[in-house]
PDB file of N, CA and C in Angstrom:
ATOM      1  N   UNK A   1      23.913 259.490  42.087  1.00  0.00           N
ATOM      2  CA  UNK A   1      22.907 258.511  41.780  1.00  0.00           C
ATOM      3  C   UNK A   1      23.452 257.096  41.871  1.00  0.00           C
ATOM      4  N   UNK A   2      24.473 256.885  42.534  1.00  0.00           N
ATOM      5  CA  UNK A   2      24.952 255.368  42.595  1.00  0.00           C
ATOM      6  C   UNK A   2      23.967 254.848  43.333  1.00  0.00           C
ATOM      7  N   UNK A   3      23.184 254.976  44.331  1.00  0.00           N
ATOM      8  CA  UNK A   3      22.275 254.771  45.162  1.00  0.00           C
ATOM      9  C   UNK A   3      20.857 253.733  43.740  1.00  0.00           C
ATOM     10  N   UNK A   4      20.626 254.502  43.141  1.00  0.00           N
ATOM     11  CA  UNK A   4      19.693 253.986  42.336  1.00  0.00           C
ATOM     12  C   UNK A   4      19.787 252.581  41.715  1.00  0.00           C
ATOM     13  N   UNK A   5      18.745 251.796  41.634  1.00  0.00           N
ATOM     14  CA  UNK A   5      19.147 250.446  41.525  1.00  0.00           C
ATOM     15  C   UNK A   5      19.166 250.535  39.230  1.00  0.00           C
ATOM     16  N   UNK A   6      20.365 249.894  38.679  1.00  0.00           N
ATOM     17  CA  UNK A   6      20.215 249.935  37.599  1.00  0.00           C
ATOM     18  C   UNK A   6      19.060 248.632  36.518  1.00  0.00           C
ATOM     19  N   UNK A   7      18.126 249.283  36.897  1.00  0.00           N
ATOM     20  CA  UNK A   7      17.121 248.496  36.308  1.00  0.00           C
ATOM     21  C   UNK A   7      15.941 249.370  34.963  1.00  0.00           C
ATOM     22  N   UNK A   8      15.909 248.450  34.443  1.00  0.00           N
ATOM     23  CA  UNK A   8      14.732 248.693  33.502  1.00  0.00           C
ATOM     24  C   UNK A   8      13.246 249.345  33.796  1.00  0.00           C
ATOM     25  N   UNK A   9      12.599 249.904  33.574  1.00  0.00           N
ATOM     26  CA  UNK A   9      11.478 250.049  34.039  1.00  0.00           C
ATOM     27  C   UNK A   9      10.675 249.840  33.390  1.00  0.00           C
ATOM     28  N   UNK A  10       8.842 249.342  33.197  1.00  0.00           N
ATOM     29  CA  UNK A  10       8.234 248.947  32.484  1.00  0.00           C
ATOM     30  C   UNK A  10       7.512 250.612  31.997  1.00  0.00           C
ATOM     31  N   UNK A  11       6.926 250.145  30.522  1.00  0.00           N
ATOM     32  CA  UNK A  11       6.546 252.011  30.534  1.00  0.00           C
ATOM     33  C   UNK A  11       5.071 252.153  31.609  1.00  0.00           C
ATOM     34  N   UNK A  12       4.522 251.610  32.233  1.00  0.00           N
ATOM     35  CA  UNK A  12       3.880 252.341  33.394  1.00  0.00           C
ATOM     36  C   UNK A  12       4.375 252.863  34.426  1.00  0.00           C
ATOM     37  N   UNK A  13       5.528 252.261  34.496  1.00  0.00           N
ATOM     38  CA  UNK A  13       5.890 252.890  35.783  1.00  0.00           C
ATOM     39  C   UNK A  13       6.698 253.618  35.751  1.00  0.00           C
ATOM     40  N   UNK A  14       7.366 253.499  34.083  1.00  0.00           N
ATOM     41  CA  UNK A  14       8.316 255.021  33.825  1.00  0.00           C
ATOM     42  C   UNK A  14       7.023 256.224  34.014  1.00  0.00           C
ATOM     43  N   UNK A  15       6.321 256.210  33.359  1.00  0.00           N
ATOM     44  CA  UNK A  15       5.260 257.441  33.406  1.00  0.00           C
ATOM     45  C   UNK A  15       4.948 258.000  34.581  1.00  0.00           C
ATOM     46  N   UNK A  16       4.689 256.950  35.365  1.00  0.00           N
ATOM     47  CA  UNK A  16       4.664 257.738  37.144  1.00  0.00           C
ATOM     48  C   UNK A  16       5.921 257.887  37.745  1.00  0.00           C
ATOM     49  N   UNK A  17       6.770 257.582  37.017  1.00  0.00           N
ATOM     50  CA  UNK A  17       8.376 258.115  37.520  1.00  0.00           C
ATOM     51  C   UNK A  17       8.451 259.694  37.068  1.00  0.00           C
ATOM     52  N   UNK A  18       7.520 259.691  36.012  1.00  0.00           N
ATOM     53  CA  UNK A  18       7.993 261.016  35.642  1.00  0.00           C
ATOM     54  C   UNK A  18       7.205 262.000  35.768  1.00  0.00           C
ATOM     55  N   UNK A  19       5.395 261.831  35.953  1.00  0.00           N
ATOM     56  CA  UNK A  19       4.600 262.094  37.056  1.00  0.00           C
ATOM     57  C   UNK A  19       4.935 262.973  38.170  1.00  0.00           C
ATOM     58  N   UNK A  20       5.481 262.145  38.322  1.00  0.00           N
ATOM     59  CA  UNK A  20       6.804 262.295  39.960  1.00  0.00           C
ATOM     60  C   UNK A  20       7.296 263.111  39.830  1.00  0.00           C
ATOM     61  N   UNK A  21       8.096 263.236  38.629  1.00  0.00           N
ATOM     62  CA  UNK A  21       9.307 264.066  38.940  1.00  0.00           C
ATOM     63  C   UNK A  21       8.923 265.523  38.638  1.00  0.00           C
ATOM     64  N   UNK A  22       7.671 265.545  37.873  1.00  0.00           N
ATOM     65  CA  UNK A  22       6.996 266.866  36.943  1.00  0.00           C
ATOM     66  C   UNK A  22       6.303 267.374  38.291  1.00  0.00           C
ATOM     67  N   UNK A  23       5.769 266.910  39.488  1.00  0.00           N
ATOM     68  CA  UNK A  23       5.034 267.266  40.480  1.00  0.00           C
ATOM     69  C   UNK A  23       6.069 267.473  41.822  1.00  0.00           C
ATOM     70  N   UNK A  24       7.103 266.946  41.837  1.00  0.00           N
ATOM     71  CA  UNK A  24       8.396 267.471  42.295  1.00  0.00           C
ATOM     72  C   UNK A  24       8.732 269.034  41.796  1.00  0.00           C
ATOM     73  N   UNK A  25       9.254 268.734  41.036  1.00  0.00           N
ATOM     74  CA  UNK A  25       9.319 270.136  39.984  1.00  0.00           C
ATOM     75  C   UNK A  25       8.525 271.402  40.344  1.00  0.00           C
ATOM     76  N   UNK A  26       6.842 270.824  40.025  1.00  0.00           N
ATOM     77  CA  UNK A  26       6.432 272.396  40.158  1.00  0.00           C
ATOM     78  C   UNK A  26       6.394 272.590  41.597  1.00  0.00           C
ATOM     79  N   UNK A  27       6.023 271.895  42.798  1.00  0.00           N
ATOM     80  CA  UNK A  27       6.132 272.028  44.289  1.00  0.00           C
ATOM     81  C   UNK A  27       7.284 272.565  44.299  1.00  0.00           C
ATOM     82  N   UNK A  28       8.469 272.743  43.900  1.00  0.00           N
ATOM     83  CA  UNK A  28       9.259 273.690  44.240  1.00  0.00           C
ATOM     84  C   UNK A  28       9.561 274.794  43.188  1.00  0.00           C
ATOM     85  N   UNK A  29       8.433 275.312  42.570  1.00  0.00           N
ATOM     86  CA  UNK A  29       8.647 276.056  41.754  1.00  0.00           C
ATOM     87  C   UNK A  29       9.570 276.280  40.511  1.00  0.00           C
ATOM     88  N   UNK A  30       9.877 275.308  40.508  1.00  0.00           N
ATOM     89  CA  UNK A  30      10.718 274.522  39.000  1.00  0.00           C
ATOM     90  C   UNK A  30       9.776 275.134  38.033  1.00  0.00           C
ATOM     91  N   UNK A  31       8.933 274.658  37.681  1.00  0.00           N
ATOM     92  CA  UNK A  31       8.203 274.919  36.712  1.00  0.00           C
ATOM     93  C   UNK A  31       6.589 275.952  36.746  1.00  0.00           C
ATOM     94  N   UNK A  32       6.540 276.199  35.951  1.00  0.00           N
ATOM     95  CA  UNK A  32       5.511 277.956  35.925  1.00  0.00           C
ATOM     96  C   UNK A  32       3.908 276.683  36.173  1.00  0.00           C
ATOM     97  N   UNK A  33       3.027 277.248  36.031  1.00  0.00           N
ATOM     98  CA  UNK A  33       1.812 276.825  35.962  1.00  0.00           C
ATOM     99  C   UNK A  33       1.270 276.186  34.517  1.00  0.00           C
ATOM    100  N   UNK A  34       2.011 277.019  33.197  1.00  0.00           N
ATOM    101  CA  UNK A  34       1.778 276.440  31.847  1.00  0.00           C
ATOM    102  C   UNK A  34       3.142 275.524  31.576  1.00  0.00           C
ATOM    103  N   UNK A  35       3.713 275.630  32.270  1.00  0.00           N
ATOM    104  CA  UNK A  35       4.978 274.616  32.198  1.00  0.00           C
ATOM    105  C   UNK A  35       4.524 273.046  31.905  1.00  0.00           C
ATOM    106  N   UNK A  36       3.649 273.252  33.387  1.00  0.00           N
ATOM    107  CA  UNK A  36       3.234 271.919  34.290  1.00  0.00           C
ATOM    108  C   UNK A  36       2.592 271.451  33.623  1.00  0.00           C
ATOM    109  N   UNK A  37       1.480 272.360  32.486  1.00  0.00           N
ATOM    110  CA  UNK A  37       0.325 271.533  31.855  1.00  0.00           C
ATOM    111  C   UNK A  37       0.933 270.804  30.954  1.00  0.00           C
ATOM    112  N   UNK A  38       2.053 271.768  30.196  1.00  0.00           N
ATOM    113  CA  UNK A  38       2.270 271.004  28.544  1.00  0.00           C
ATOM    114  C   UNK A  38       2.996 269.726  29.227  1.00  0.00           C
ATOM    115  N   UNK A  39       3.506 269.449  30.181  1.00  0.00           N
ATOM    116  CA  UNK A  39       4.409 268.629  30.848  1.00  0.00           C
ATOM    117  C   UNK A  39       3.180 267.193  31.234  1.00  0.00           C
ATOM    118  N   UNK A  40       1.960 267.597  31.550  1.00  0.00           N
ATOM    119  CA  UNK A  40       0.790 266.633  31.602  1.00  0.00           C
ATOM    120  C   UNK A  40       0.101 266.283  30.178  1.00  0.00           C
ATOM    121  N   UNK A  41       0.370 267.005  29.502  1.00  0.00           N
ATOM    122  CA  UNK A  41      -0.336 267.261  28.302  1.00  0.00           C
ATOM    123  C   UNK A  41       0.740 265.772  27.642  1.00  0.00           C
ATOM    124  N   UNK A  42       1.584 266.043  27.838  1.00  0.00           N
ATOM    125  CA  UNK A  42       2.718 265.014  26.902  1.00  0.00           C
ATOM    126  C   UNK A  42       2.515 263.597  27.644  1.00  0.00           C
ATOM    127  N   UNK A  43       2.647 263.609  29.145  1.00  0.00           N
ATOM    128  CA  UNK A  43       2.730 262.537  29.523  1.00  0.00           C
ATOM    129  C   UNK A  43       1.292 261.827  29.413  1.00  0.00           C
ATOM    130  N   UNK A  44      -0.018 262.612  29.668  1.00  0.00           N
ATOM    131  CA  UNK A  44      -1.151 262.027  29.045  1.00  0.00           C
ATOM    132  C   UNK A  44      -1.293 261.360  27.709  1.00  0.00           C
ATOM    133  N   UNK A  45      -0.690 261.728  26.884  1.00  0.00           N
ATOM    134  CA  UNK A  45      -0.394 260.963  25.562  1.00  0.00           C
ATOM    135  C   UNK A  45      -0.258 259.388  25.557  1.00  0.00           C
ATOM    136  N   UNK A  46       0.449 259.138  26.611  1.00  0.00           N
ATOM    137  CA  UNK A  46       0.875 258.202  26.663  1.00  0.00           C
ATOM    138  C   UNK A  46       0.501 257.259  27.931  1.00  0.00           C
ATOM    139  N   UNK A  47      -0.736 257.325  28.612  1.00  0.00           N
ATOM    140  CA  UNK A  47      -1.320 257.241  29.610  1.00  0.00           C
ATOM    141  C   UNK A  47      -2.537 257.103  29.548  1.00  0.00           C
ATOM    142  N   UNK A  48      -3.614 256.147  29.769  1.00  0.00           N
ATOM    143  CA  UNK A  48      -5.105 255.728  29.896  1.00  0.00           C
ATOM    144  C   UNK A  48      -5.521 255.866  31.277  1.00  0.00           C
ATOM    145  N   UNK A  49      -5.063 256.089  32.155  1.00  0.00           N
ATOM    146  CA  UNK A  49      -5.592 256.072  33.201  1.00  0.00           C
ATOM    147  C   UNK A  49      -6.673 256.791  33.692  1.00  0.00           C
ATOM    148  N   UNK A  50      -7.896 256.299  34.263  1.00  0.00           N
ATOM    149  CA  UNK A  50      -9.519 257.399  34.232  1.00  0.00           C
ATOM    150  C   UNK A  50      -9.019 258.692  34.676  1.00  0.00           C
ATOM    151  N   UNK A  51      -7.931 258.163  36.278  1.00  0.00           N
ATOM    152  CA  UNK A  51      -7.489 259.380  36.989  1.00  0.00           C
ATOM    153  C   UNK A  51      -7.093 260.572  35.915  1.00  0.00           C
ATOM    154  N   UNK A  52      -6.303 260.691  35.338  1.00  0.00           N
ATOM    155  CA  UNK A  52      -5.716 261.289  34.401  1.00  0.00           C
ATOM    156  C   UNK A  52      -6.415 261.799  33.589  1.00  0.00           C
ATOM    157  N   UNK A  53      -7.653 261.364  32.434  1.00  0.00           N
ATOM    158  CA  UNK A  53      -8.560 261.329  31.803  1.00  0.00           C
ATOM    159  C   UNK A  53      -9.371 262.387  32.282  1.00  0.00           C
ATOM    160  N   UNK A  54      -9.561 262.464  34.091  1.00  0.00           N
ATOM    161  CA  UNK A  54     -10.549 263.219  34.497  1.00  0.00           C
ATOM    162  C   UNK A  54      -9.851 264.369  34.998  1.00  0.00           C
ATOM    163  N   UNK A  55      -8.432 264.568  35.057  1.00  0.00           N
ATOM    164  CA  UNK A  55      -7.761 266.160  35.712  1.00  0.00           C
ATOM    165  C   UNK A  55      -7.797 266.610  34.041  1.00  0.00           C
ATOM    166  N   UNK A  56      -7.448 265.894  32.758  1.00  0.00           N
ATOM    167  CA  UNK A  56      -7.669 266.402  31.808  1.00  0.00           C
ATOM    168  C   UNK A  56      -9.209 267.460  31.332  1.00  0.00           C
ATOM    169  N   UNK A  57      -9.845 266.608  31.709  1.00  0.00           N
ATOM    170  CA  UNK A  57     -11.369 267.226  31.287  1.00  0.00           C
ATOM    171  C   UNK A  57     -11.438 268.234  32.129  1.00  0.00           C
ATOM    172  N   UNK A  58     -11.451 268.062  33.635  1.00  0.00           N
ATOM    173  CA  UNK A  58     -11.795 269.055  34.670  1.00  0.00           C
ATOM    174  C   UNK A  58     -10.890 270.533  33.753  1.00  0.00           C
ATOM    175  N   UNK A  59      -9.437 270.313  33.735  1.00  0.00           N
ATOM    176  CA  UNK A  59      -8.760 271.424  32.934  1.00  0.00           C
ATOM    177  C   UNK A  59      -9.486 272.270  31.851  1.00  0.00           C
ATOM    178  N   UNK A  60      -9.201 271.403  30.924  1.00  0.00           N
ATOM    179  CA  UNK A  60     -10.262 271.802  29.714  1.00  0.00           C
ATOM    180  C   UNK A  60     -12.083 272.537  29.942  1.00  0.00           C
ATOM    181  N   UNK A  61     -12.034 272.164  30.828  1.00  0.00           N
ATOM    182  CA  UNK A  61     -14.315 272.817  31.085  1.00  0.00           C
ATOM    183  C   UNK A  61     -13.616 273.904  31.765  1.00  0.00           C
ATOM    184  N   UNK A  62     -12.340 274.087  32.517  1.00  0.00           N
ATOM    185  CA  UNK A  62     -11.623 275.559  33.614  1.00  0.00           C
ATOM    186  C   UNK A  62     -11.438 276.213  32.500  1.00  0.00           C
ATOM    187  N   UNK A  63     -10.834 276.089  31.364  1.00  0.00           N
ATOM    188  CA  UNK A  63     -10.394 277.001  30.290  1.00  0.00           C
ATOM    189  C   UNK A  63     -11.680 277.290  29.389  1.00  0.00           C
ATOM    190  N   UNK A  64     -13.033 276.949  29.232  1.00  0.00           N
ATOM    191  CA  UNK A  64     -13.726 277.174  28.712  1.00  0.00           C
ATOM    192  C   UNK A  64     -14.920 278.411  29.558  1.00  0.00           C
ATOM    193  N   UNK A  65     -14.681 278.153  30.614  1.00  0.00           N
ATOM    194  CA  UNK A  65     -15.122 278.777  31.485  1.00  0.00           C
ATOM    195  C   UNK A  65     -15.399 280.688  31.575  1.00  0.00           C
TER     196      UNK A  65
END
């Protein structure tokens, strides 16, 4: 990781750093399917975004289903 520039990040853009890295992850099968959620579940916490707001709901009406 010397490559990486040593900087701060603001917390929005840590969150899609880690977004990132959680959707990295399951594309290579890193992580199970309930892995991935609690892994959205946490980072939504901390996240307003509509986008987000609305894979939440869509989830939630799939599990009621």
């Amino acid at each position: 990781m010397s490559d990486t520039p040593n900087t701060k990040l603001t917390p929005p853009d840590a969150i899609k750093v880690l977004i990132s890295l959680v959707e990295i992850a399951h594309s290579r099968n890193t992580y199970s399917i309930p892995e991935t959620y609690l892994a959205f579940n946490a980072i939504h916490t901390f996240t307003n975004e509509k986008s987000y707001e609305n894979v939440y709901n869509y989830i939630n009406e799939r599990k009621t289903q």
